[in-house]
C-alpha atoms as a PDB file:
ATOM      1  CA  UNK A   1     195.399  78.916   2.717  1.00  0.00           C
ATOM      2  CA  UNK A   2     192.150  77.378   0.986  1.00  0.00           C
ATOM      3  CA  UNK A   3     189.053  78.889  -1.197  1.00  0.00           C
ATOM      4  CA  UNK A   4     185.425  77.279  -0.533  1.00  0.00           C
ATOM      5  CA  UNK A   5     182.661  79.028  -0.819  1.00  0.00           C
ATOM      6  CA  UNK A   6     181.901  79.970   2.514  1.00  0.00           C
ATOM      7  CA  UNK A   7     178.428  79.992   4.299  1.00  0.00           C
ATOM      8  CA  UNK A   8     176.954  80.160   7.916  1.00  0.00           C
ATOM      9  CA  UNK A   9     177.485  76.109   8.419  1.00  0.00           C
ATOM     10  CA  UNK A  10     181.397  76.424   6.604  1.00  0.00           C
ATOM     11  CA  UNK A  11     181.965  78.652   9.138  1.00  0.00           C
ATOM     12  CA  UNK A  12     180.383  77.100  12.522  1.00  0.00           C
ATOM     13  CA  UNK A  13     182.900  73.690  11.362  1.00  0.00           C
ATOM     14  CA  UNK A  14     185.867  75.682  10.764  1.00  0.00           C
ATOM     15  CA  UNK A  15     188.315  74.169  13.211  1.00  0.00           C
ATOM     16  CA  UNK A  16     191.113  75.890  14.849  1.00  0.00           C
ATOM     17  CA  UNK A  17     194.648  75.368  13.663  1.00  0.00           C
ATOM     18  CA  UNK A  18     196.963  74.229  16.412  1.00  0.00           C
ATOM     19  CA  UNK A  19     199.153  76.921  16.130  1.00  0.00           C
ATOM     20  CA  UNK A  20     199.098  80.175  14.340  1.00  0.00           C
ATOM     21  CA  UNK A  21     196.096  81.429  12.614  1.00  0.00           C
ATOM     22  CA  UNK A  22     193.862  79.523   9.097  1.00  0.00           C
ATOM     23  CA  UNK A  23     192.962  82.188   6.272  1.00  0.00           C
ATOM     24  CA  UNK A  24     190.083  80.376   4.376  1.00  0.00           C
ATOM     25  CA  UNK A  25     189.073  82.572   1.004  1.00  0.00           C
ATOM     26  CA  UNK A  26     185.678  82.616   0.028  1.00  0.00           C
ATOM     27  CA  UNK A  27     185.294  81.548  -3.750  1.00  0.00           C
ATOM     28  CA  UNK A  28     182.731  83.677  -4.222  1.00  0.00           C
ATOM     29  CA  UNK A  29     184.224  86.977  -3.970  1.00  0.00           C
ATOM     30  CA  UNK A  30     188.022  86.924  -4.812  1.00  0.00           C
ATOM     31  CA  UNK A  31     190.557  88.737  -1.805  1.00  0.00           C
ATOM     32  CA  UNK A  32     187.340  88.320   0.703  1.00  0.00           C
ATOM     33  CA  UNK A  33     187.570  85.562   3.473  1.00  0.00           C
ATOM     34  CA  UNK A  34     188.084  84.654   7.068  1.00  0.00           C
ATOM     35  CA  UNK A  35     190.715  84.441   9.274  1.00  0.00           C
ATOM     36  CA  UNK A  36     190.260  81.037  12.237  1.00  0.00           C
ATOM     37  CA  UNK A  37     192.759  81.822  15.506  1.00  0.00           C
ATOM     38  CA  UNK A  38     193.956  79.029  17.831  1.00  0.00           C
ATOM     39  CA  UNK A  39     191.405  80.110  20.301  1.00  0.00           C
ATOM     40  CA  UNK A  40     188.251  79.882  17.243  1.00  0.00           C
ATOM     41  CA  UNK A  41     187.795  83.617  16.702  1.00  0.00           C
ATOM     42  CA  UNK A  42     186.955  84.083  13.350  1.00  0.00           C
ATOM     43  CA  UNK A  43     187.394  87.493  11.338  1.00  0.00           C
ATOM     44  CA  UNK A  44     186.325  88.333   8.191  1.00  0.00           C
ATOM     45  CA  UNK A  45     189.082  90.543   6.273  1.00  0.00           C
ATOM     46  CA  UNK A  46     190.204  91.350   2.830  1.00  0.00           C
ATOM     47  CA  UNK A  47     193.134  90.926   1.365  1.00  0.00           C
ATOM     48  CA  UNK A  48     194.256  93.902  -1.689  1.00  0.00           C
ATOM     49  CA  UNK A  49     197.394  94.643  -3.390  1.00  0.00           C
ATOM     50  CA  UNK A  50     197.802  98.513  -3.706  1.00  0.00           C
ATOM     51  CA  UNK A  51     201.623 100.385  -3.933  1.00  0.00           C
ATOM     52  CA  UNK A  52     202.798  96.511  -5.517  1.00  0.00           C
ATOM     53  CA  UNK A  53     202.163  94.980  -1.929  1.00  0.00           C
ATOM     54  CA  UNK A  54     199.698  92.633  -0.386  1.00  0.00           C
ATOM     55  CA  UNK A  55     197.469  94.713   2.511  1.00  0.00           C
ATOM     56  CA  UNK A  56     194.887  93.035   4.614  1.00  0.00           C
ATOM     57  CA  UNK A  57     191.699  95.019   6.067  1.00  0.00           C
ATOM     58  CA  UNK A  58     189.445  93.755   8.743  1.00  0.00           C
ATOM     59  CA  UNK A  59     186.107  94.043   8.260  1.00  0.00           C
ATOM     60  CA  UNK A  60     184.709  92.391  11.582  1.00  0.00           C
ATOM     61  CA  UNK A  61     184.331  89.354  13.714  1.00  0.00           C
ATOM     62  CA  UNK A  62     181.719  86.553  12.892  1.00  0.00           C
ATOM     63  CA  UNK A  63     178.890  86.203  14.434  1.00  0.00           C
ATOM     64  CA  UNK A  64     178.616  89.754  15.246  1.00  0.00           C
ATOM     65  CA  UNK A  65     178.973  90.473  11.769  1.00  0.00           C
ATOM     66  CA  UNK A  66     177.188  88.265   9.790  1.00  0.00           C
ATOM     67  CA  UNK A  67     178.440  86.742   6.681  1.00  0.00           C
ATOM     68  CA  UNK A  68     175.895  88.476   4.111  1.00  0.00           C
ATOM     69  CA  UNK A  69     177.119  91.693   5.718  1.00  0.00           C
ATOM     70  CA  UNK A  70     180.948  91.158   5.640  1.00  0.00           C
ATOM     71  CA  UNK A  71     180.510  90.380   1.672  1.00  0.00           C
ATOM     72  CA  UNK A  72     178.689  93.628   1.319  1.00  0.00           C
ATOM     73  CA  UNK A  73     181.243  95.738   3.522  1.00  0.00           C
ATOM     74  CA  UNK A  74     183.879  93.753   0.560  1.00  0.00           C
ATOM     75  CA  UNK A  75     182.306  95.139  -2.563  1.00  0.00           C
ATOM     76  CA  UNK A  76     183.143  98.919  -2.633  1.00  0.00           C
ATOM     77  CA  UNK A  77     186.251  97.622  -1.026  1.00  0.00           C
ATOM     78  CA  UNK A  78     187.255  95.615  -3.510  1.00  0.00           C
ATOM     79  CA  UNK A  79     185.941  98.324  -6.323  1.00  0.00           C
ATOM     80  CA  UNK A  80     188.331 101.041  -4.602  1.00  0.00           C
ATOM     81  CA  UNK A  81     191.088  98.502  -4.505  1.00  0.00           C
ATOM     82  CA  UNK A  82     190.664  97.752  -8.386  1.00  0.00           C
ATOM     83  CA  UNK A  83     190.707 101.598  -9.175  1.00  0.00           C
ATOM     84  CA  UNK A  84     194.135 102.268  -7.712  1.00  0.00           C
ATOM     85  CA  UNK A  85     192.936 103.408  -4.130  1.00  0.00           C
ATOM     86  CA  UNK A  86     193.862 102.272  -0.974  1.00  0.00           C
ATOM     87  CA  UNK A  87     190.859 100.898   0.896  1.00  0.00           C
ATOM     88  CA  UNK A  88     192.782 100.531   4.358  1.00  0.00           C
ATOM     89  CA  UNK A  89     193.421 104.517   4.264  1.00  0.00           C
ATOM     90  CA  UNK A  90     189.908 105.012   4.840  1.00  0.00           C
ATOM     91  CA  UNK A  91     190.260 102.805   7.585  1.00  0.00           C
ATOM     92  CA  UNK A  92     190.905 104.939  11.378  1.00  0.00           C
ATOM     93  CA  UNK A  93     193.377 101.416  11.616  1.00  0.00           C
ATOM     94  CA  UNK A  94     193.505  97.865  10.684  1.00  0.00           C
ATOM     95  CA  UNK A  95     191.016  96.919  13.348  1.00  0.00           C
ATOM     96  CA  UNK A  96     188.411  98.943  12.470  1.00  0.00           C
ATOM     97  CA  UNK A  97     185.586  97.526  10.989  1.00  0.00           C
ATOM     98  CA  UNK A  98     185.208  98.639   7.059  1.00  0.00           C
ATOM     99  CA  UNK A  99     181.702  98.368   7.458  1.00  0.00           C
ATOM    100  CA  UNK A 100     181.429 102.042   8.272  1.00  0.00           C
ATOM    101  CA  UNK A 101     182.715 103.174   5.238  1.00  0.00           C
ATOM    102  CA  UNK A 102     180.132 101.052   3.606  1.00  0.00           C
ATOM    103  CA  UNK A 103     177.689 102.843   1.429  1.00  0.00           C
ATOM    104  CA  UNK A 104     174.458 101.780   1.231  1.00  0.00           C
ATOM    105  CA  UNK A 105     174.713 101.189  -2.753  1.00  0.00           C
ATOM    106  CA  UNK A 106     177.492  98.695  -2.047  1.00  0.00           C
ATOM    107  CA  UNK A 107     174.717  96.292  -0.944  1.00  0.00           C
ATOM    108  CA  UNK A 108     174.709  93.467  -3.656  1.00  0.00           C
ATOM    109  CA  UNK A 109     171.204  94.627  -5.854  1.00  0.00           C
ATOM    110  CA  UNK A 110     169.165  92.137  -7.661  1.00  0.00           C
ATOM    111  CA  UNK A 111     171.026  92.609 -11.083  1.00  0.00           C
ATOM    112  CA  UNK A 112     174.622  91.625  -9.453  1.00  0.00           C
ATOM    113  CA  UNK A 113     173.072  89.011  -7.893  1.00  0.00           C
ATOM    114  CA  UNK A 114     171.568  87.429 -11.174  1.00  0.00           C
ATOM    115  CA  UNK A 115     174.396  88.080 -12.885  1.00  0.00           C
ATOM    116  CA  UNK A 116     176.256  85.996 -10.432  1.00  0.00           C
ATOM    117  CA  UNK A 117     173.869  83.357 -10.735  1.00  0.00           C
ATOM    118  CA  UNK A 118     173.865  83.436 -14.271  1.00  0.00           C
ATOM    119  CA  UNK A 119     177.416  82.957 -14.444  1.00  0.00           C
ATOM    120  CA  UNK A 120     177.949  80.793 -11.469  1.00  0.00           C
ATOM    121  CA  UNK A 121     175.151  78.217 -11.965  1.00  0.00           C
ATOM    122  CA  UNK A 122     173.090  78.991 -15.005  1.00  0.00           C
ATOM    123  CA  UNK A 123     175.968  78.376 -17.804  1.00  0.00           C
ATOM    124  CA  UNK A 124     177.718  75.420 -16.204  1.00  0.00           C
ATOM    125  CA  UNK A 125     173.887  73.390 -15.502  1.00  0.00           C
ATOM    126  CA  UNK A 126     171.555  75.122 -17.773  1.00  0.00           C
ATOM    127  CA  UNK A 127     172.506  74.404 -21.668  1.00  0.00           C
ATOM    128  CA  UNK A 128     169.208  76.809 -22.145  1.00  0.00           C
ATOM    129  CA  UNK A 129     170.765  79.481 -20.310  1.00  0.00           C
ATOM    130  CA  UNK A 130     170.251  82.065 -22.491  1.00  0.00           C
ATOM    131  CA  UNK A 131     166.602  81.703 -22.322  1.00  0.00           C
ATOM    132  CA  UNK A 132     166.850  82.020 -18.529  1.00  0.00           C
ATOM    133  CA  UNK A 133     169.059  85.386 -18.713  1.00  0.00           C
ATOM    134  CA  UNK A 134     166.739  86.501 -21.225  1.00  0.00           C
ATOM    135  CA  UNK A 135     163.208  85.922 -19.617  1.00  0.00           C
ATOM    136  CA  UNK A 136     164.924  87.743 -16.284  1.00  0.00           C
ATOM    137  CA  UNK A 137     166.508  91.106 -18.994  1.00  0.00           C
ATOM    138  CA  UNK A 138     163.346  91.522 -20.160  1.00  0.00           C
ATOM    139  CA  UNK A 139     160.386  91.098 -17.203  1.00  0.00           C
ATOM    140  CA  UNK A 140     162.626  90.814 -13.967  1.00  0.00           C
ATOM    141  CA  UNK A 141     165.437  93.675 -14.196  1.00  0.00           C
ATOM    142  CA  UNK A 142     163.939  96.630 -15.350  1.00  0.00           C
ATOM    143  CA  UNK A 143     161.788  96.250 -12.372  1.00  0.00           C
ATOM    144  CA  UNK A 144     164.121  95.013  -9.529  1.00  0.00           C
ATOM    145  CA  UNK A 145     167.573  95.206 -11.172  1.00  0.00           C
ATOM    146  CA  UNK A 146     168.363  98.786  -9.047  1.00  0.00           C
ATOM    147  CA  UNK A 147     167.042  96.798  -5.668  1.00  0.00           C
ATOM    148  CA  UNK A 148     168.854  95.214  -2.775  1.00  0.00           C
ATOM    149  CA  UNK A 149     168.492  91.775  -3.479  1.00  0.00           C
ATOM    150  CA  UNK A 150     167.375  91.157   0.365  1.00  0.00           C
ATOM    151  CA  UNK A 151     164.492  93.477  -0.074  1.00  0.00           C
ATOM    152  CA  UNK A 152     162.744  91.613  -3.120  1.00  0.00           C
ATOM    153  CA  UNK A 153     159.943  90.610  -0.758  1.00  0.00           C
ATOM    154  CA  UNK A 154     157.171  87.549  -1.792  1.00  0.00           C
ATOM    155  CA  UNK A 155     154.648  90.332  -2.435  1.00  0.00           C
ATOM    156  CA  UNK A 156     157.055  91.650  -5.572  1.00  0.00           C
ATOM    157  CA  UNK A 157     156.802  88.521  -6.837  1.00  0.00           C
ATOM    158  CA  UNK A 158     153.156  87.587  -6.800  1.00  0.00           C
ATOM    159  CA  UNK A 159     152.788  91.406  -8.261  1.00  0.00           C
ATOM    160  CA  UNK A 160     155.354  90.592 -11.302  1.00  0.00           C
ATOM    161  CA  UNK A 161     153.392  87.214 -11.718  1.00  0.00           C
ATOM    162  CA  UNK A 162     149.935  88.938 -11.548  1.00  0.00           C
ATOM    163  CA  UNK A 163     151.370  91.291 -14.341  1.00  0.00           C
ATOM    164  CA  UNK A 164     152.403  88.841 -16.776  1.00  0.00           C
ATOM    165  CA  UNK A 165     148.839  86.382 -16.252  1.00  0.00           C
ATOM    166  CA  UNK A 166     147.121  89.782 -16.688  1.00  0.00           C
ATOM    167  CA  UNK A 167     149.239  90.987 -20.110  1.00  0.00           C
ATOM    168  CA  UNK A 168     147.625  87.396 -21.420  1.00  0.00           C
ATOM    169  CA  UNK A 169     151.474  85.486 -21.302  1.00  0.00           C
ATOM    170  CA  UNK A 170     150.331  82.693 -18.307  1.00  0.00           C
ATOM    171  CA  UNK A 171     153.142  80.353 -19.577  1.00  0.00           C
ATOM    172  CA  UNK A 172     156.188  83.356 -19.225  1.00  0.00           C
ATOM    173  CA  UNK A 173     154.701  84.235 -15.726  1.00  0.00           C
ATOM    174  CA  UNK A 174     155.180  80.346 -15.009  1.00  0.00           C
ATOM    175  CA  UNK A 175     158.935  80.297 -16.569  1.00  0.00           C
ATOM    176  CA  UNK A 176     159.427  83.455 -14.978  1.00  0.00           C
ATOM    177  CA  UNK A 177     158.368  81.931 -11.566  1.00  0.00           C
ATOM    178  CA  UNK A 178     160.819  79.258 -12.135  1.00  0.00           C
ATOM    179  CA  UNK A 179     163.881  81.298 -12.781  1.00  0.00           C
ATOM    180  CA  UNK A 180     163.599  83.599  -9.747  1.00  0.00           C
ATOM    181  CA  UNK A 181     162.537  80.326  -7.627  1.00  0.00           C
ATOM    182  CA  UNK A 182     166.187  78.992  -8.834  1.00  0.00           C
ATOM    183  CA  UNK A 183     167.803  81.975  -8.489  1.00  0.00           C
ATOM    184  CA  UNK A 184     166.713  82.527  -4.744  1.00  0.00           C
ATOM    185  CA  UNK A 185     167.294  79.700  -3.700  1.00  0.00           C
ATOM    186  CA  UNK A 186     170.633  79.610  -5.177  1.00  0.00           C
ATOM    187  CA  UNK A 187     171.475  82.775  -3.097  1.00  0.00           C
ATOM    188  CA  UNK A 188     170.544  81.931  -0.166  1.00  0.00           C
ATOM    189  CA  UNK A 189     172.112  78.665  -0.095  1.00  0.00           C
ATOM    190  CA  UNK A 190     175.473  80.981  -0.347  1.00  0.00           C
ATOM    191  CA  UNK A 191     174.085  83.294   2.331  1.00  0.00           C
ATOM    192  CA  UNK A 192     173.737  86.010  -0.424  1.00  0.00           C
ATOM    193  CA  UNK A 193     170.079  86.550   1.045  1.00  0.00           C
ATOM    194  CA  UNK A 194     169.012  85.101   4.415  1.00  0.00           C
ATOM    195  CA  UNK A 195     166.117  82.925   2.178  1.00  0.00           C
ATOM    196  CA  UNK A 196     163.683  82.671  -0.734  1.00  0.00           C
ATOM    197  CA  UNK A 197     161.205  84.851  -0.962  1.00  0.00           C
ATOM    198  CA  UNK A 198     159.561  81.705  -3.102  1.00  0.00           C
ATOM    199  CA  UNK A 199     158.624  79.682  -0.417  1.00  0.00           C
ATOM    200  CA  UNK A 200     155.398  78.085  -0.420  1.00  0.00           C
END
């Protein structure tokens, strides 16, 4: 068993075990990971402890199911687990993909996502990091913070920026820029979001 944080190019090099079958946890999102066979299939499951045991459900096979969707078929999961339910009973059987019992507010939204990155990258690289959770509290979340991270759109940006220049604060829209350039960027290098919005 490892943890990495896994992404679309950890999981193209993950190379067969000889025998038997490699569980590689994502470090990311704690239970969550992906199972390698002999052959090189490669399933993403989760692993839950519910009645004092250890339970495993599958949530699909990779690359049908792609890696950003597997972590969001996880979440309410993982929040049923942590309450005291039983995620596998809602489960037809252990094959079936949990991504149909998926709700569409279990997609990560733009405040889990920050949050993430705040505590992630921002405190252990950023000494300032407080200034970089605040600027996003106060002009970033009460806009987007209910959103699906994937749906912030380059458009939303330019709008927030356009806001901010036109309020007469030029210098927050340009910190403001900066922090949801990192923060993208950041995501999508852990296939959180397929890519920035902030490019070019």
């Amino acid at each position: 068993m490892s943890r990495i944080i896994l992404t679309d190019k950890v999981l193209e090099k993950l190379a067969p075990p000889e025998g038997g079958r490699l569980d590689v946890f994502d470090a990311l999102l704690p239970g969550f990971g992906v199972r390698v066979s002999k052959t090189g299939g490669r399933t993403f499951f989760l692993f839950y402890r519910h009645g004092g045991k250890q339970r495993r459900a599958t949530l699909g096979k990779y690359p049908v199911m792609k890696l950003a969707e597997a972590r969001a078929a996880a979440r309410p999961l993982i929040e049923i687990a942590k309450a005291g339910g039983d995620p596998g009973a809602l489960l037809p059987n252990e094959d079936q993909t949990a991504a149909v019992v998926a709700p569409a507010p279990s997609v990560l939204t733009f405040r889990e996502m920050k949050e993430d990155f705040i505590l992630r990258y921002a405190k252990p690289q950023n000494r300032a990091w407080h200034e970089v959770e605040r600027i996003f509290d106060r002009y970033v979340i009460p806009l987007w913070g209910h959103r699906p991270a994937a749906e912030i759109k380059r458009q939303d940006i330019i709008q927030l920026l356009d806001d901010l220049v036109d309020r007469g604060v030029p210098v927050m829209a340009k910190q403001t820029h900066a922090a949801i350039r990192r923060l993208f960027n950041w995501a999508a290098d852990r296939d959180l979001v397929d890519g920035s919005p902030c490019v070019r």
